[in-house]
PDB file of N, CA and C in Angstrom:
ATOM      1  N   UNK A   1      27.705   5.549 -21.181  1.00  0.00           N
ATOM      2  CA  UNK A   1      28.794   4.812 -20.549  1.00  0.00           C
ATOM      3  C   UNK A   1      29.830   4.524 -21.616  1.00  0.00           C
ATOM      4  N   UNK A   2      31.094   4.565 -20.975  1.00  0.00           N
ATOM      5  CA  UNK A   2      31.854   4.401 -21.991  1.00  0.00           C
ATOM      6  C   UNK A   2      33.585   3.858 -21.193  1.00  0.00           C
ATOM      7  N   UNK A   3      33.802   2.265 -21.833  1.00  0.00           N
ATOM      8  CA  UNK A   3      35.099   2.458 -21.267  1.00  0.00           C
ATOM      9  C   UNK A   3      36.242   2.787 -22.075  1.00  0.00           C
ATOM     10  N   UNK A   4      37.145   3.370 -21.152  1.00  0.00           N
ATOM     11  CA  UNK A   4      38.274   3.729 -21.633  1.00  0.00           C
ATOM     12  C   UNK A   4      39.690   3.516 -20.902  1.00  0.00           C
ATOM     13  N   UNK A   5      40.419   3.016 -21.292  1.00  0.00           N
ATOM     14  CA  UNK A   5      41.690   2.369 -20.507  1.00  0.00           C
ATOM     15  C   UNK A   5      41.518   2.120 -18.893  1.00  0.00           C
ATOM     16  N   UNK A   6      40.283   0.788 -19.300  1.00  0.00           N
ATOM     17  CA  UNK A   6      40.023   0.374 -18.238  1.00  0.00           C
ATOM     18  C   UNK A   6      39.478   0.562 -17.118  1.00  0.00           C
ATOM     19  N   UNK A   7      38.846   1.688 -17.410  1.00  0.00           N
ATOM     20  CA  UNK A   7      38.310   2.558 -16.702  1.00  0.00           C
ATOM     21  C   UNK A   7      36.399   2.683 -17.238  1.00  0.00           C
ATOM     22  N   UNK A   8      35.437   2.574 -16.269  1.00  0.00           N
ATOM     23  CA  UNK A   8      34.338   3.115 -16.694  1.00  0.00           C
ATOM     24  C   UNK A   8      34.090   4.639 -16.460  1.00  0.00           C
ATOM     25  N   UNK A   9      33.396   5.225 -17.856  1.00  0.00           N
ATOM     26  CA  UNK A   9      33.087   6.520 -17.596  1.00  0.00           C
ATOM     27  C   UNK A   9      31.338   6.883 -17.770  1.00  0.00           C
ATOM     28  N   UNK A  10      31.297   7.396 -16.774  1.00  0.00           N
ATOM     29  CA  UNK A  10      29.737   7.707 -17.252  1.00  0.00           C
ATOM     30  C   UNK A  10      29.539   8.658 -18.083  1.00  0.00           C
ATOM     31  N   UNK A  11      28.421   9.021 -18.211  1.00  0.00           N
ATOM     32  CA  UNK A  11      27.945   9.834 -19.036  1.00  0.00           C
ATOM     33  C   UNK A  11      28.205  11.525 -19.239  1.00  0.00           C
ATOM     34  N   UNK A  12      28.085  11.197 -17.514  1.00  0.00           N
ATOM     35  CA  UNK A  12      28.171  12.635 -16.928  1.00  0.00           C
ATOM     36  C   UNK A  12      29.746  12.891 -16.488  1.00  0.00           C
ATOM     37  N   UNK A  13      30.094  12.365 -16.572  1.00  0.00           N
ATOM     38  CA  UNK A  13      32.354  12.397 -16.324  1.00  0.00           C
ATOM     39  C   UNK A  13      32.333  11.638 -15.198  1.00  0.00           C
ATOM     40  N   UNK A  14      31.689  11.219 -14.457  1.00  0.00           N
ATOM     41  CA  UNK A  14      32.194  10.680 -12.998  1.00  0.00           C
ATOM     42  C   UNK A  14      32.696   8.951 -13.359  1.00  0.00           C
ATOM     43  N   UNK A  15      33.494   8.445 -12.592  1.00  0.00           N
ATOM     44  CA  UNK A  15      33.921   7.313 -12.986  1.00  0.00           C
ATOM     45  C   UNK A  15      33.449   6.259 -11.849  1.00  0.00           C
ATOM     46  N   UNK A  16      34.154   4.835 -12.352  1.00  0.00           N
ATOM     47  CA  UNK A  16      33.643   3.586 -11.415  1.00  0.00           C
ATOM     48  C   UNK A  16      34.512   3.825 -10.388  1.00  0.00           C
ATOM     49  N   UNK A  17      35.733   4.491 -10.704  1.00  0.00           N
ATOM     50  CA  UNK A  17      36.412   4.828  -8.625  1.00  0.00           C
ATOM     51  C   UNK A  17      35.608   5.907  -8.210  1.00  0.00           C
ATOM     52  N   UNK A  18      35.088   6.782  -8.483  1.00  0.00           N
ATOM     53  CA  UNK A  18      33.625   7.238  -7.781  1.00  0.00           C
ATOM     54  C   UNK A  18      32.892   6.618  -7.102  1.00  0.00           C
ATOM     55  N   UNK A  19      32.218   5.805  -7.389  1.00  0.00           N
ATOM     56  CA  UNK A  19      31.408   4.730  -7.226  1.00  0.00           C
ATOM     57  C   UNK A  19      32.278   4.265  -5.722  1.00  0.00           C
ATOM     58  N   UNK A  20      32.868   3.460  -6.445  1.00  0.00           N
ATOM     59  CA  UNK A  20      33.933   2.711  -5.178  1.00  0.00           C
ATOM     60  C   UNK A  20      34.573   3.149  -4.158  1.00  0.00           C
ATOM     61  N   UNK A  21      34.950   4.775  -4.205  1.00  0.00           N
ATOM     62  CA  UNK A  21      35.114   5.673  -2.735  1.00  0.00           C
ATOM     63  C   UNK A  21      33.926   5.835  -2.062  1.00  0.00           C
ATOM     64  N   UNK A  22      32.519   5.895  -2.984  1.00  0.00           N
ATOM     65  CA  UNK A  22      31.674   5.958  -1.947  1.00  0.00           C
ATOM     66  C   UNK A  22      31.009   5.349  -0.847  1.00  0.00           C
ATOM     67  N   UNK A  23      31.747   3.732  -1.561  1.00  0.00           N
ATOM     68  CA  UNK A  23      30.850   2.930  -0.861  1.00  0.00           C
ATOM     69  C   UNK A  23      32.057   2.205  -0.059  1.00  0.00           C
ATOM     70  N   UNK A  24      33.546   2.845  -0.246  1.00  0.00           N
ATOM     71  CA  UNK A  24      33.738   2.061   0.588  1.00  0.00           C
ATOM     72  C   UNK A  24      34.378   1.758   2.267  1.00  0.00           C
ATOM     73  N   UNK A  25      33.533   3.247   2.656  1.00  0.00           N
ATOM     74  CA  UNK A  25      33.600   2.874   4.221  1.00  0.00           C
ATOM     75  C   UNK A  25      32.408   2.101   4.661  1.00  0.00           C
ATOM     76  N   UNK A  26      31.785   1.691   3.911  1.00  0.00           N
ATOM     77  CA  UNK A  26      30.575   1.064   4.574  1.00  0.00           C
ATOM     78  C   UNK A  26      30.893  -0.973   4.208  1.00  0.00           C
ATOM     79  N   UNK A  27      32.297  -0.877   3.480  1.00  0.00           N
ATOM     80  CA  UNK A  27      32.657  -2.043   3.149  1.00  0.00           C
ATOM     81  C   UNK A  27      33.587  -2.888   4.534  1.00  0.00           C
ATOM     82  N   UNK A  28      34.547  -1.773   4.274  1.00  0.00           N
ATOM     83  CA  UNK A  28      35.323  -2.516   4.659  1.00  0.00           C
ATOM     84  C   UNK A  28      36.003  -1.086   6.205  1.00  0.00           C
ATOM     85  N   UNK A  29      36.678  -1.849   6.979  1.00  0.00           N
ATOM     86  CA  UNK A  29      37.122  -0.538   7.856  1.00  0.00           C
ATOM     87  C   UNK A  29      38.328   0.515   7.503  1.00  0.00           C
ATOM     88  N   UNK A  30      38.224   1.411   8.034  1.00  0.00           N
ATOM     89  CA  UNK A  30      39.530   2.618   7.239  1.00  0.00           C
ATOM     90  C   UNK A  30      40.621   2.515   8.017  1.00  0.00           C
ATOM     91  N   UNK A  31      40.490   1.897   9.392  1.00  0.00           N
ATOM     92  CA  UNK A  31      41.591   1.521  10.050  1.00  0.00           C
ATOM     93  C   UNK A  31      42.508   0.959   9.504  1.00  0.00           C
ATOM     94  N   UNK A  32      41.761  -0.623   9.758  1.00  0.00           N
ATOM     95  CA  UNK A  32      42.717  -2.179   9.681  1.00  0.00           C
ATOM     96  C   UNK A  32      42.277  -2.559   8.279  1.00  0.00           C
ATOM     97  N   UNK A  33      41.324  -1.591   7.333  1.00  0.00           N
ATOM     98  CA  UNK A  33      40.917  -1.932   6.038  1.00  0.00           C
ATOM     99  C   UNK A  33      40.237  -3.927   5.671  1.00  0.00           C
ATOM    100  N   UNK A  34      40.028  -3.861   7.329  1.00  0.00           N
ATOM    101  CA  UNK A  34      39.146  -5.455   6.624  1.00  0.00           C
ATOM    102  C   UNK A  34      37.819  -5.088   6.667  1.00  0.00           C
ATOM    103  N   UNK A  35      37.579  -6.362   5.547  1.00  0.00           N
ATOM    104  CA  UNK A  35      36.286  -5.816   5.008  1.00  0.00           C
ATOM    105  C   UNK A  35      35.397  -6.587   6.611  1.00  0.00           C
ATOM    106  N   UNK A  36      34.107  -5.741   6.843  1.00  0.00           N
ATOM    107  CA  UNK A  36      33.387  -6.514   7.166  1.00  0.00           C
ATOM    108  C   UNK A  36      32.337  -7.872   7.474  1.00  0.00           C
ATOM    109  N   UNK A  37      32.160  -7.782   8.332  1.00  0.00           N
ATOM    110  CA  UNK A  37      32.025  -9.356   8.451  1.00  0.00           C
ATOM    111  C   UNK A  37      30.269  -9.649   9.299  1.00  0.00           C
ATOM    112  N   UNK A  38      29.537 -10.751   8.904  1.00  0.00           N
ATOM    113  CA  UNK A  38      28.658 -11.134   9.930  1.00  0.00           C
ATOM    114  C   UNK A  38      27.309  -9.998   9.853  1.00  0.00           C
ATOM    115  N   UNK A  39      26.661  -9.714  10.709  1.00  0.00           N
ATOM    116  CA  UNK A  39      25.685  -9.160  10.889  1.00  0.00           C
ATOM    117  C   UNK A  39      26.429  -7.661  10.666  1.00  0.00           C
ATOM    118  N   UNK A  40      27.307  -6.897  11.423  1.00  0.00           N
ATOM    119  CA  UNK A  40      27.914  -5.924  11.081  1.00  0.00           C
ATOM    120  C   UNK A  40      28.034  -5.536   9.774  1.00  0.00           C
ATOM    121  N   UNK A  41      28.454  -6.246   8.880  1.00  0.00           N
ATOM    122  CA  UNK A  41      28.333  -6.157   7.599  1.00  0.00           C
ATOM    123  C   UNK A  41      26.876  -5.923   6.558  1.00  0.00           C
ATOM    124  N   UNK A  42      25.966  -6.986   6.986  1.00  0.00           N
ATOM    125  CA  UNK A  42      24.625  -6.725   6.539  1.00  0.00           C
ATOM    126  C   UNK A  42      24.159  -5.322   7.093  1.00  0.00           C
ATOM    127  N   UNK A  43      24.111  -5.216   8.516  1.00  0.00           N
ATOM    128  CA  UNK A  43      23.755  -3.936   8.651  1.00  0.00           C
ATOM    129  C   UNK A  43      24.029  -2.755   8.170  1.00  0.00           C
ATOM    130  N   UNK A  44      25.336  -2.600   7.869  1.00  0.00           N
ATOM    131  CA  UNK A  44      26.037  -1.662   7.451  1.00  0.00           C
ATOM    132  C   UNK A  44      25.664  -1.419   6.258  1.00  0.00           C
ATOM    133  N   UNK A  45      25.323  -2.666   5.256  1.00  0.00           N
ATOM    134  CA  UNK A  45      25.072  -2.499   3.450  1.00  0.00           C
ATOM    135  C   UNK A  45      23.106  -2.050   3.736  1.00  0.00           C
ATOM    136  N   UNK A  46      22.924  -2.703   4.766  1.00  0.00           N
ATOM    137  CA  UNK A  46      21.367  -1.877   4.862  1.00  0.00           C
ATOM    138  C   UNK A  46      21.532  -0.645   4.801  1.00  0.00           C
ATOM    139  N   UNK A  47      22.251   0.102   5.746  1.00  0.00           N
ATOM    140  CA  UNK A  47      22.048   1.516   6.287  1.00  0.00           C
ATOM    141  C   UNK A  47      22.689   1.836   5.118  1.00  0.00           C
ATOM    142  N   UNK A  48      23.467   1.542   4.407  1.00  0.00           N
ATOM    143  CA  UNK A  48      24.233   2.567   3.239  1.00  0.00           C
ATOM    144  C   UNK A  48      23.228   2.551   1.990  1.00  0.00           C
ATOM    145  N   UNK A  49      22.243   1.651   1.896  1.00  0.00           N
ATOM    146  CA  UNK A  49      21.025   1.687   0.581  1.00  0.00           C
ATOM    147  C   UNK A  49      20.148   2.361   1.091  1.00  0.00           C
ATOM    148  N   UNK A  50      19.914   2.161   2.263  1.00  0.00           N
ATOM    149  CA  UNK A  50      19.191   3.141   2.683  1.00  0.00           C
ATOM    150  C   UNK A  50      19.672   4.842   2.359  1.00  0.00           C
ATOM    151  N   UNK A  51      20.887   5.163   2.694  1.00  0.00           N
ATOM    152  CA  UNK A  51      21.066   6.241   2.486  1.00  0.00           C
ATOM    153  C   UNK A  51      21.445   6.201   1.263  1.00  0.00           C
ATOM    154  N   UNK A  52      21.247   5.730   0.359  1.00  0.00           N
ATOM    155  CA  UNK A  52      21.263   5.865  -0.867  1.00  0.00           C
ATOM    156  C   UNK A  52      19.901   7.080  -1.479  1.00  0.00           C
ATOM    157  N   UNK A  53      18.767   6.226  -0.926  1.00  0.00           N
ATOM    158  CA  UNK A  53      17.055   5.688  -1.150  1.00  0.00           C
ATOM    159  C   UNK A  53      17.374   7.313  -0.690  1.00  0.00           C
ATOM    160  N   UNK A  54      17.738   7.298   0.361  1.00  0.00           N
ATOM    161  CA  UNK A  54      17.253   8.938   0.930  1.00  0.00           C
ATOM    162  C   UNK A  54      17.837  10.381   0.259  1.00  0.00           C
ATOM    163  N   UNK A  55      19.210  10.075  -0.115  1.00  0.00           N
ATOM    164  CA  UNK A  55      19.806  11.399  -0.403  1.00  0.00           C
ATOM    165  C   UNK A  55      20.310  11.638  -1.747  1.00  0.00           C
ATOM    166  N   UNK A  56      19.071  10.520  -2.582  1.00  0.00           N
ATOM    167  CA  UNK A  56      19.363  10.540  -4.274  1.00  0.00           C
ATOM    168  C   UNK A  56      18.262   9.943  -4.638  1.00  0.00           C
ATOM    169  N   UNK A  57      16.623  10.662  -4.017  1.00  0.00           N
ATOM    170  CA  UNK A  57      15.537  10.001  -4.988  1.00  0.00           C
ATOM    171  C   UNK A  57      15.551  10.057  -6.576  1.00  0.00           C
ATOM    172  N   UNK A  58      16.488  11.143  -7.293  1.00  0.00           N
ATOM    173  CA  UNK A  58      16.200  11.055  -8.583  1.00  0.00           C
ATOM    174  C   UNK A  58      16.864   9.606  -9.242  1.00  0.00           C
ATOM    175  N   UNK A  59      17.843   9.316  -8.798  1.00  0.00           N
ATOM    176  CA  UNK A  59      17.951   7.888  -9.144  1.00  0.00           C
ATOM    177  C   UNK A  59      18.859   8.204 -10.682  1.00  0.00           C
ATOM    178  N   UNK A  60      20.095   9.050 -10.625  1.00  0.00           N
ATOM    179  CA  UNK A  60      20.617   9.004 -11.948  1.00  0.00           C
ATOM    180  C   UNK A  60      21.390   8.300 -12.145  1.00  0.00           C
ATOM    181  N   UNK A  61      22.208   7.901 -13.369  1.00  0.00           N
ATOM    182  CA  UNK A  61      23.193   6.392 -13.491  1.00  0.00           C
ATOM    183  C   UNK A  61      24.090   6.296 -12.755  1.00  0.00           C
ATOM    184  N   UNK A  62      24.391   7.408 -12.038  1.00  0.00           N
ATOM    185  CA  UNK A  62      25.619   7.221 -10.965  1.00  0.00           C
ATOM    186  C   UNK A  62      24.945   6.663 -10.113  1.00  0.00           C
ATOM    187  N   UNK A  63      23.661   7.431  -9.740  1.00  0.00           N
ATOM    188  CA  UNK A  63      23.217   6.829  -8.171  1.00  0.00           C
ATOM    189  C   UNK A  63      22.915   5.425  -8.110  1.00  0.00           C
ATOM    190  N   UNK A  64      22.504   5.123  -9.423  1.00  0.00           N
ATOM    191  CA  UNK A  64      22.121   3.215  -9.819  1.00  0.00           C
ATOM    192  C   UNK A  64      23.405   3.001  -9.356  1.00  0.00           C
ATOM    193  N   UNK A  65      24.632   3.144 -10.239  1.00  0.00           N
ATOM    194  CA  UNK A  65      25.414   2.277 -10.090  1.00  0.00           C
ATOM    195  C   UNK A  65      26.440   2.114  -8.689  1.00  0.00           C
ATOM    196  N   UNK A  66      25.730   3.134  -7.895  1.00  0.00           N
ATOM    197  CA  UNK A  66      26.137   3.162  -6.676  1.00  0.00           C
ATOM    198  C   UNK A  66      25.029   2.433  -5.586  1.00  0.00           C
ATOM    199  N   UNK A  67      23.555   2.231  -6.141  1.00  0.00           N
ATOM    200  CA  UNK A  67      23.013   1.267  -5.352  1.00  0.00           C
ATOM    201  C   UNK A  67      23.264  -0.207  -5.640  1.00  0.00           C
ATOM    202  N   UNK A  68      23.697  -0.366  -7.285  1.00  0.00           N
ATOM    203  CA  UNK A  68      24.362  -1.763  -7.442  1.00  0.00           C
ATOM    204  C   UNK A  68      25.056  -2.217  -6.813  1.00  0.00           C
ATOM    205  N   UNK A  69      26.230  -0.808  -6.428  1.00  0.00           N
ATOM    206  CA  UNK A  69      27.451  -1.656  -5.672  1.00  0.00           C
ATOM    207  C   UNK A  69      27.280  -1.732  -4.345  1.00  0.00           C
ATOM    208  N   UNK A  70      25.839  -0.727  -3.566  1.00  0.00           N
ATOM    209  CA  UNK A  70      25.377  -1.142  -2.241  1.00  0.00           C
ATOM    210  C   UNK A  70      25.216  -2.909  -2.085  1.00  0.00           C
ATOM    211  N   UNK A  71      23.959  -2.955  -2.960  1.00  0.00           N
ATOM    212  CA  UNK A  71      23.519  -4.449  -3.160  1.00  0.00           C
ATOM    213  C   UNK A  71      24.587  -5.507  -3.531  1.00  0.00           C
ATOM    214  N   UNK A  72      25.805  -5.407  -3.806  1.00  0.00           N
ATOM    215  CA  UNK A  72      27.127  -6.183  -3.874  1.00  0.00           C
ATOM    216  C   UNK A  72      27.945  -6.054  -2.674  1.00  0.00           C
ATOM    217  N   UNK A  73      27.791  -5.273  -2.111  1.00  0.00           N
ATOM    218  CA  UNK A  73      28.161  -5.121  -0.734  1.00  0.00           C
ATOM    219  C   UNK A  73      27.296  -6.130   0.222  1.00  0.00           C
ATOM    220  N   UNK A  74      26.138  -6.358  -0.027  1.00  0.00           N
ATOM    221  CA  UNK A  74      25.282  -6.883   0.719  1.00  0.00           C
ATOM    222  C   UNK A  74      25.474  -7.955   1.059  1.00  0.00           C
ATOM    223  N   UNK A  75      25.308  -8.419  -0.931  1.00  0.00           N
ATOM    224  CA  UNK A  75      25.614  -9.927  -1.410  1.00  0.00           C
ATOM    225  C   UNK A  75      26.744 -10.196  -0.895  1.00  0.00           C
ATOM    226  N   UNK A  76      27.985  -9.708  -1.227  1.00  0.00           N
ATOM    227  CA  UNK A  76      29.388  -9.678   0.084  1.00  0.00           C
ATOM    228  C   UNK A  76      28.855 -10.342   1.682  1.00  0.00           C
ATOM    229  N   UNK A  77      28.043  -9.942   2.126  1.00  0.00           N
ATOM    230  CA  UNK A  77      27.811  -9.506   3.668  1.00  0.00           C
ATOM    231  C   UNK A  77      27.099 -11.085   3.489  1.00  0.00           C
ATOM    232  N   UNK A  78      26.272 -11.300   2.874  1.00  0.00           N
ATOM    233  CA  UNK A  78      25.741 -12.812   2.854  1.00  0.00           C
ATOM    234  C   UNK A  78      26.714 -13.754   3.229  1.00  0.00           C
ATOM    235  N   UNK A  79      27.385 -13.792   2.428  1.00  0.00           N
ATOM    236  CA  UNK A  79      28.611 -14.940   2.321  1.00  0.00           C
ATOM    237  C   UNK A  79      29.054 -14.890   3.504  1.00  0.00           C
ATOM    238  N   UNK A  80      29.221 -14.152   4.737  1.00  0.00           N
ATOM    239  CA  UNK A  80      29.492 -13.873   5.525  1.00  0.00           C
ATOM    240  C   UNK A  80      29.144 -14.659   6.754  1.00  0.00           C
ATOM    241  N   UNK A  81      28.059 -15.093   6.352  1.00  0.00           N
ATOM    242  CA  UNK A  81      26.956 -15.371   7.814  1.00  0.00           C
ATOM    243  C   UNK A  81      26.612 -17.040   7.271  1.00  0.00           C
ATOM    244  N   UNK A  82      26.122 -17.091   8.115  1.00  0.00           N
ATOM    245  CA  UNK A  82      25.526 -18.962   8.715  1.00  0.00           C
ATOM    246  C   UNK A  82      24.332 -18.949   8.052  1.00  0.00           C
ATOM    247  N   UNK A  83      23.570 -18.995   6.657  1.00  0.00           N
ATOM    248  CA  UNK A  83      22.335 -19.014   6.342  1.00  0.00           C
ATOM    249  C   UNK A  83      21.778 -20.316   6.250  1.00  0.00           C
ATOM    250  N   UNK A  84      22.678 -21.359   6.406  1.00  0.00           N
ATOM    251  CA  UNK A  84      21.999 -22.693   5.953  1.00  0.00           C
ATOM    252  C   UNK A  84      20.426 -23.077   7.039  1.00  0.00           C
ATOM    253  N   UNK A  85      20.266 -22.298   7.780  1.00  0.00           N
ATOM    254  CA  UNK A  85      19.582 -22.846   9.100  1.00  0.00           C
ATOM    255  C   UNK A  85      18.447 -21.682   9.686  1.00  0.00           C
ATOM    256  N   UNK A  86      18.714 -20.453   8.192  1.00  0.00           N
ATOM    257  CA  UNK A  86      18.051 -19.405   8.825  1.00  0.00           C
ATOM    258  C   UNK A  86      17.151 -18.852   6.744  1.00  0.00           C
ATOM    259  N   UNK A  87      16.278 -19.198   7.757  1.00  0.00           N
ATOM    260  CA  UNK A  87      15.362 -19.554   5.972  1.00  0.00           C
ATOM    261  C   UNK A  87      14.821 -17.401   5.892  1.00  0.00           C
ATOM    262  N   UNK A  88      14.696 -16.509   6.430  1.00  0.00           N
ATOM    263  CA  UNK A  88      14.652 -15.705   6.396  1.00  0.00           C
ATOM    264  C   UNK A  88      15.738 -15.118   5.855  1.00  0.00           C
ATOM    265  N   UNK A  89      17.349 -15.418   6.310  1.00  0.00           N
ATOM    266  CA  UNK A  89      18.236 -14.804   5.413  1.00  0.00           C
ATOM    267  C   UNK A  89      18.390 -15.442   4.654  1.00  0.00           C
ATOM    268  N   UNK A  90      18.491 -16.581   4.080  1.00  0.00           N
ATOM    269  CA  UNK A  90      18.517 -16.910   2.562  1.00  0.00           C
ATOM    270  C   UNK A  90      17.015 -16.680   1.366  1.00  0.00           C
ATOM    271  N   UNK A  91      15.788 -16.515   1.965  1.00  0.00           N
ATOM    272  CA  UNK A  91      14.801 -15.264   1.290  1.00  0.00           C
ATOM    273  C   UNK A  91      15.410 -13.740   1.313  1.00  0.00           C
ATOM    274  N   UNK A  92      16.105 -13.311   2.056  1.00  0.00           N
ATOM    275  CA  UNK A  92      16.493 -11.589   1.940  1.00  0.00           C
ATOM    276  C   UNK A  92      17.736 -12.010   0.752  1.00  0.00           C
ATOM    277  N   UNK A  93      18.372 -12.820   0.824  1.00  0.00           N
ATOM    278  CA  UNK A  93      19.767 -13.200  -0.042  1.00  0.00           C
ATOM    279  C   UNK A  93      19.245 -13.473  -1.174  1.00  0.00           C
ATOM    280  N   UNK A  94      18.269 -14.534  -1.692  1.00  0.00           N
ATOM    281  CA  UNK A  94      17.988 -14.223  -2.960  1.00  0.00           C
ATOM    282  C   UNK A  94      17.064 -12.924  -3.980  1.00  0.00           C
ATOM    283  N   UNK A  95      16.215 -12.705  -2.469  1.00  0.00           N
ATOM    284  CA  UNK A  95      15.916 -10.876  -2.955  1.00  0.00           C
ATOM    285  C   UNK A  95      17.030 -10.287  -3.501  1.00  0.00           C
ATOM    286  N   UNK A  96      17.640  -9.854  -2.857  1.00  0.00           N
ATOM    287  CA  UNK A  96      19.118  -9.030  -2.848  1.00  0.00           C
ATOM    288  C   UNK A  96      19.479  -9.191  -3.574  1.00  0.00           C
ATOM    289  N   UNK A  97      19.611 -10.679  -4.469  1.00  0.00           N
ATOM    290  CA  UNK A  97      20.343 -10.688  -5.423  1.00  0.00           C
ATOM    291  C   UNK A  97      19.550 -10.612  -7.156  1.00  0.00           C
ATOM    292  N   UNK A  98      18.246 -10.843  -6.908  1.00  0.00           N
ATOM    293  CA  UNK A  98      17.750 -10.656  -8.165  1.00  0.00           C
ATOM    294  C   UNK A  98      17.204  -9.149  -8.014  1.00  0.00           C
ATOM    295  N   UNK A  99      16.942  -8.277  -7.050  1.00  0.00           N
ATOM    296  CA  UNK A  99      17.267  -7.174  -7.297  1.00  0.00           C
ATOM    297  C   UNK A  99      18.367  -6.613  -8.100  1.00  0.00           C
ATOM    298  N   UNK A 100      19.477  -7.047  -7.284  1.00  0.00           N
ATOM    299  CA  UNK A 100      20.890  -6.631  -8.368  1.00  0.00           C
ATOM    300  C   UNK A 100      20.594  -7.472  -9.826  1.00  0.00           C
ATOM    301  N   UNK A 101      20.496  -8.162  -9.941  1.00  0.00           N
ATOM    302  CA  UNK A 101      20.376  -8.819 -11.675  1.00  0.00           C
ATOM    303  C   UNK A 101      19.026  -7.812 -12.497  1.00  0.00           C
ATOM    304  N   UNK A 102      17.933  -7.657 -11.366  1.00  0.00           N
ATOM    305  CA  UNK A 102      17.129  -6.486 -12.452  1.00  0.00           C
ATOM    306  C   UNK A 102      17.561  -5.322 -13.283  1.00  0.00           C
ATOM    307  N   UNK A 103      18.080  -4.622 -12.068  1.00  0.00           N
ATOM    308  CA  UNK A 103      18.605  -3.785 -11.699  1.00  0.00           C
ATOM    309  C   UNK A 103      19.662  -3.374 -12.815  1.00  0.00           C
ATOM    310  N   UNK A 104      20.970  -4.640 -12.973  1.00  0.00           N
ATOM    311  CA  UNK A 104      21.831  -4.666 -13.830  1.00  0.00           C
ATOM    312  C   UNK A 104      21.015  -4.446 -15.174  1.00  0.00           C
ATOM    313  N   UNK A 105      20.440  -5.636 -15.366  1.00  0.00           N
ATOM    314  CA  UNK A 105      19.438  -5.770 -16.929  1.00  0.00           C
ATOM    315  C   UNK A 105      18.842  -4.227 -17.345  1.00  0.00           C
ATOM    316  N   UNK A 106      18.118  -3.566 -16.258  1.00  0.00           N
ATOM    317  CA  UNK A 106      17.570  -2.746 -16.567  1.00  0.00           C
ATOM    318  C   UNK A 106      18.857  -1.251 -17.431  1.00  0.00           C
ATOM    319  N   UNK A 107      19.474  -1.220 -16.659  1.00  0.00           N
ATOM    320  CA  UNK A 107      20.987  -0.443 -16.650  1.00  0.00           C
ATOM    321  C   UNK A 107      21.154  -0.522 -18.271  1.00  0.00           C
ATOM    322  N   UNK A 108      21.411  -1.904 -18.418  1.00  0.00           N
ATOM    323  CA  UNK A 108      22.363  -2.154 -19.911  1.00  0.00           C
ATOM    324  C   UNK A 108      20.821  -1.964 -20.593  1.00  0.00           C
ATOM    325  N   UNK A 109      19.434  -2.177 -20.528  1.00  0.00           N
ATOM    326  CA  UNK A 109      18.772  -1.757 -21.679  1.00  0.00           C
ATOM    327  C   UNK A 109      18.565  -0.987 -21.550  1.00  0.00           C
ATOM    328  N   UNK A 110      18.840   0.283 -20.730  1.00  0.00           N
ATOM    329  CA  UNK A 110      18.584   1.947 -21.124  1.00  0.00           C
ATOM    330  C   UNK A 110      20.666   2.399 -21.485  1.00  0.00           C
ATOM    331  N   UNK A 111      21.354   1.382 -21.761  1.00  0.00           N
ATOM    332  CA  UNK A 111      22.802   2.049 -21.970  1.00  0.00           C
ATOM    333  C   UNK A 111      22.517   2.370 -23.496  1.00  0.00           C
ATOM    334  N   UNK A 112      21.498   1.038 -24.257  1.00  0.00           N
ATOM    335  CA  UNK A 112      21.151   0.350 -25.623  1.00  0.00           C
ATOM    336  C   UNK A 112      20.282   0.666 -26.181  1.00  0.00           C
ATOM    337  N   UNK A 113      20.021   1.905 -25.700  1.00  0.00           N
ATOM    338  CA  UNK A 113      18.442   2.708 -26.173  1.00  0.00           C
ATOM    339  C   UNK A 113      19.169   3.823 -27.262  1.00  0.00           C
TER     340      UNK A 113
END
C-alpha cells in the first residue's frame, strides 16, 4: 500500500476509487443518489458481503478492503434504524463493528510485515 497524492494505491495498481465504485450501488441509489436508509440499507450491505464471500474466496487486499468498506456500509445502515429497543440489532451492530476493527488491525499488521 502506498499513498500518493492522496490517493491510496495498492499493491497490485488498483486504487481506493476502485474500492468505492464497487460498492457504491449497494450504498446509495444511482438515480436520486441518496444513500440508503432503514432495513433497505442493512439488507442491501448484507447481500453485497455476501457477494463479496462468494465471488472472491481468495480474499486479496483489494477484496479485504472492499469487504471493509461492505462492513462500513453496514455500520452506515445501523445509524439508520431504531436500535435502542431491539437488543438483536445492537448485538449484529457491535459484531459488525469489531469485525471491521479486526479486520482493519489485521490489514495494517500484514501492510508491516
Amino acid at each position: 500500500i502506498d499513498l500518493t497524492i492522496d490517493r491510496l494505491v495498492v499493491s497490485d495498481g488498483s486504487t481506493d476509487n476502485e474500492v468505492t465504485k464497487f460498492t457504491v450501488h449497494w450504498e446509495k441509489c444511482s438515480i436520486c443518489h441518496q444513500l440508503y436508509q432503514h432495513e433497505l440499507a442493512l439488507n442491501l450491505a448484507n447481500s453485497l458481503l455476501l457477494f463479496i464471500d462468494e465471488k472472491n474466496p481468495e480474499k486479496s487486499l483489494l477484496d479485504q478492503m472492499r469487504y471493509i468498506d461492505a462492513l462500513r456500509i453496514k455500520i452506515d445502515a445501523f445509524g439508520t434504524l431504531d436500535c435502542r429497543n431491539n437488543s438483536d440489532l445492537r448485538a449484529e451492530g457491535k459484531q459488525t463493528a469489531y469485525i471491521f476493527l479486526s479486520m482493519a488491525q489485521q490489514m495494517k499488521r500484514q501492510d508491516f510485515q
